[in-house]
C-alpha atoms as a PDB file:
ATOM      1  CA  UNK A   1     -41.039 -25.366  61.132  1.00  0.00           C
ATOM      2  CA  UNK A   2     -38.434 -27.389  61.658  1.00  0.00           C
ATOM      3  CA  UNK A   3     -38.345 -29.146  58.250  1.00  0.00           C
ATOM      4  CA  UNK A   4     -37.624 -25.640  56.796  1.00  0.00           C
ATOM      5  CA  UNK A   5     -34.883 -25.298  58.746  1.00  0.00           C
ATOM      6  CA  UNK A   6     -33.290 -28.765  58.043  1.00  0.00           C
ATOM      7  CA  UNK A   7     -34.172 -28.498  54.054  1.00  0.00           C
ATOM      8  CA  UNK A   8     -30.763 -28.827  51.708  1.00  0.00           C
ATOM      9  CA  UNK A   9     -32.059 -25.888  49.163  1.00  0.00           C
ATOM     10  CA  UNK A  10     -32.118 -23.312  52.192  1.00  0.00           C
ATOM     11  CA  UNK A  11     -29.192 -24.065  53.617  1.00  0.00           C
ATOM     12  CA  UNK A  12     -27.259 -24.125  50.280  1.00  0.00           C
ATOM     13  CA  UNK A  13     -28.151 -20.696  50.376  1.00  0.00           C
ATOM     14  CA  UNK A  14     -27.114 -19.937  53.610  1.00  0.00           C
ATOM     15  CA  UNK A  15     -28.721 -19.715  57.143  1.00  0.00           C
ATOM     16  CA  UNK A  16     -28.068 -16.511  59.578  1.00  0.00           C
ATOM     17  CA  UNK A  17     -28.482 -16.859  63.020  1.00  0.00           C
ATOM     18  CA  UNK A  18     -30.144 -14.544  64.643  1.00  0.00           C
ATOM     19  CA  UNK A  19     -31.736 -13.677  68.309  1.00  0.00           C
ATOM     20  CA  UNK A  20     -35.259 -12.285  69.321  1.00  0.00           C
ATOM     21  CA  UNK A  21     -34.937 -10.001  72.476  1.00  0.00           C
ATOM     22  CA  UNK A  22     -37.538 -12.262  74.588  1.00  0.00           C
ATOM     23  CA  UNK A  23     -34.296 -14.134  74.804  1.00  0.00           C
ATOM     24  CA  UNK A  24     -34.366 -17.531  71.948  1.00  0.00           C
ATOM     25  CA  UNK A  25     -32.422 -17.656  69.095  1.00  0.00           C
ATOM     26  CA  UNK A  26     -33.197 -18.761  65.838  1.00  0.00           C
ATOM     27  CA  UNK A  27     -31.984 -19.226  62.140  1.00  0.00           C
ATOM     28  CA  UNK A  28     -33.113 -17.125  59.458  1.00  0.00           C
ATOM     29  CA  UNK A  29     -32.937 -17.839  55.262  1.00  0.00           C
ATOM     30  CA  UNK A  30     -29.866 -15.412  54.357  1.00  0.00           C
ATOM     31  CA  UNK A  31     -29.781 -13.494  51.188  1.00  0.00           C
ATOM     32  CA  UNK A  32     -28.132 -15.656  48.335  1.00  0.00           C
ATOM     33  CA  UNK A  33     -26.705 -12.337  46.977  1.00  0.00           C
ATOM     34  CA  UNK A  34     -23.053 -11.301  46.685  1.00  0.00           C
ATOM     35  CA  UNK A  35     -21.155  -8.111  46.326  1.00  0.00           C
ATOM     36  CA  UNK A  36     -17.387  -8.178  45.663  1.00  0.00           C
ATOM     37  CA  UNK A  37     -17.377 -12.131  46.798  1.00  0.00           C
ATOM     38  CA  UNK A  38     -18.955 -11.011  50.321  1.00  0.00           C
ATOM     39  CA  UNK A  39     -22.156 -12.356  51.357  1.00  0.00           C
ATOM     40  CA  UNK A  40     -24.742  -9.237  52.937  1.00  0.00           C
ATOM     41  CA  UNK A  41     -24.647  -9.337  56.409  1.00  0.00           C
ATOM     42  CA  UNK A  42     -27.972  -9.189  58.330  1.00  0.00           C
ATOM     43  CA  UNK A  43     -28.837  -5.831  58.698  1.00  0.00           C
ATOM     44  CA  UNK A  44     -31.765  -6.152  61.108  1.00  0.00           C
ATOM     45  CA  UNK A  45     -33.800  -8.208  63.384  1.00  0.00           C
ATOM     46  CA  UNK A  46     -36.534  -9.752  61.451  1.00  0.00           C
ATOM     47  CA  UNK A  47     -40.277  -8.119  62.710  1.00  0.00           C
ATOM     48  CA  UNK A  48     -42.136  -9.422  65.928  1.00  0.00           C
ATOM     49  CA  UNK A  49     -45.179 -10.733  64.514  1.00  0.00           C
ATOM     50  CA  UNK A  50     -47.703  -8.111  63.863  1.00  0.00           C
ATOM     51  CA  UNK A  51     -44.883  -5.705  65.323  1.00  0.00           C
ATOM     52  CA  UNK A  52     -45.917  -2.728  62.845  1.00  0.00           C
ATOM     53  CA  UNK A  53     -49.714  -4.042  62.392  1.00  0.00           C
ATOM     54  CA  UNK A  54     -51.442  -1.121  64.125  1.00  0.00           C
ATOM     55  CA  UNK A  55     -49.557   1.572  62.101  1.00  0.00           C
ATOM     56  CA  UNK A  56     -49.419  -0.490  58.529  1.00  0.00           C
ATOM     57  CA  UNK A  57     -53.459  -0.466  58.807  1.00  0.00           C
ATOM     58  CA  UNK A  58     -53.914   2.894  59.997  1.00  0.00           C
ATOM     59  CA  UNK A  59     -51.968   4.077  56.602  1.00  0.00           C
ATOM     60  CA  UNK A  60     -54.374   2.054  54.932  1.00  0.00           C
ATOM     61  CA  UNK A  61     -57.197   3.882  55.859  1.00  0.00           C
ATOM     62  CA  UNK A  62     -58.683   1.691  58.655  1.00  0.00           C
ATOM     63  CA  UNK A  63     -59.928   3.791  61.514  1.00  0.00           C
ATOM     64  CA  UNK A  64     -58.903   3.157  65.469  1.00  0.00           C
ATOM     65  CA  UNK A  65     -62.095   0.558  66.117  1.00  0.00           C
ATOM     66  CA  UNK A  66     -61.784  -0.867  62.965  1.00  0.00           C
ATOM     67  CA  UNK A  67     -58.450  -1.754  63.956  1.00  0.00           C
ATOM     68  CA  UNK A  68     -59.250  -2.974  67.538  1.00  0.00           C
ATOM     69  CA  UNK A  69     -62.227  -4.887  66.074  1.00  0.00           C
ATOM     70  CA  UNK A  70     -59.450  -6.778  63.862  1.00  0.00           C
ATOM     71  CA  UNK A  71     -57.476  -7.806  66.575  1.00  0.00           C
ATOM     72  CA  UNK A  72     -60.388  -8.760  69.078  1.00  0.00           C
ATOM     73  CA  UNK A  73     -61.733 -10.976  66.445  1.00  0.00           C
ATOM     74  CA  UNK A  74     -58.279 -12.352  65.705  1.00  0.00           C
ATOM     75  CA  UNK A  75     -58.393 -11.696  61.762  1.00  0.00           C
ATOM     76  CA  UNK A  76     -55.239 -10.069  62.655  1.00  0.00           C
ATOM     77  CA  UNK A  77     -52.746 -11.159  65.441  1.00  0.00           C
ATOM     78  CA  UNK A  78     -51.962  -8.959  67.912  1.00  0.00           C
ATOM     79  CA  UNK A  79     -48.533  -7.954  68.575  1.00  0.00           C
ATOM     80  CA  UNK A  80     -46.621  -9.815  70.688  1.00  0.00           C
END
């Protein structure tokens, strides 16, 4: 949202820009930590949604239909 992006409290603490390989970039709440007077870099691309969703279930015990069944009935969205 938009609002997020514009709001003084966020951007005191510093926005990182950032691009998502379907080709749009966007801006992303920084860390407000510092080491040595050096602001952490971003390390990584933040997730596609649902990007790890199959495997994050599965290691909670939810079996291959369950799964499917979650996604089909959109209780969890499907990767994109």
């Amino acid at each position: 949202p938009r609002d997020l992006v514009e709001d003084p409290h966020l951007n005191a603490g510093g926005m990182v820009q950032t691009h998502d390989p379907r080709g749009f970039d966007f801006k992303v709440p920084g860390l407000p930590l510092e080491l040595g007077g050096q602001r952490l870099p971003l390390r990584a691309q933040p997730p596609r949604v649902s990007q790890d969703a199959q495997a994050l279930l599965a290691s909670l015990g939810y079996g291959a239909a369950q799964i499917e069944r979650l996604f089909s009935d959109k209780v969890v969205a499907a990767p994109a």
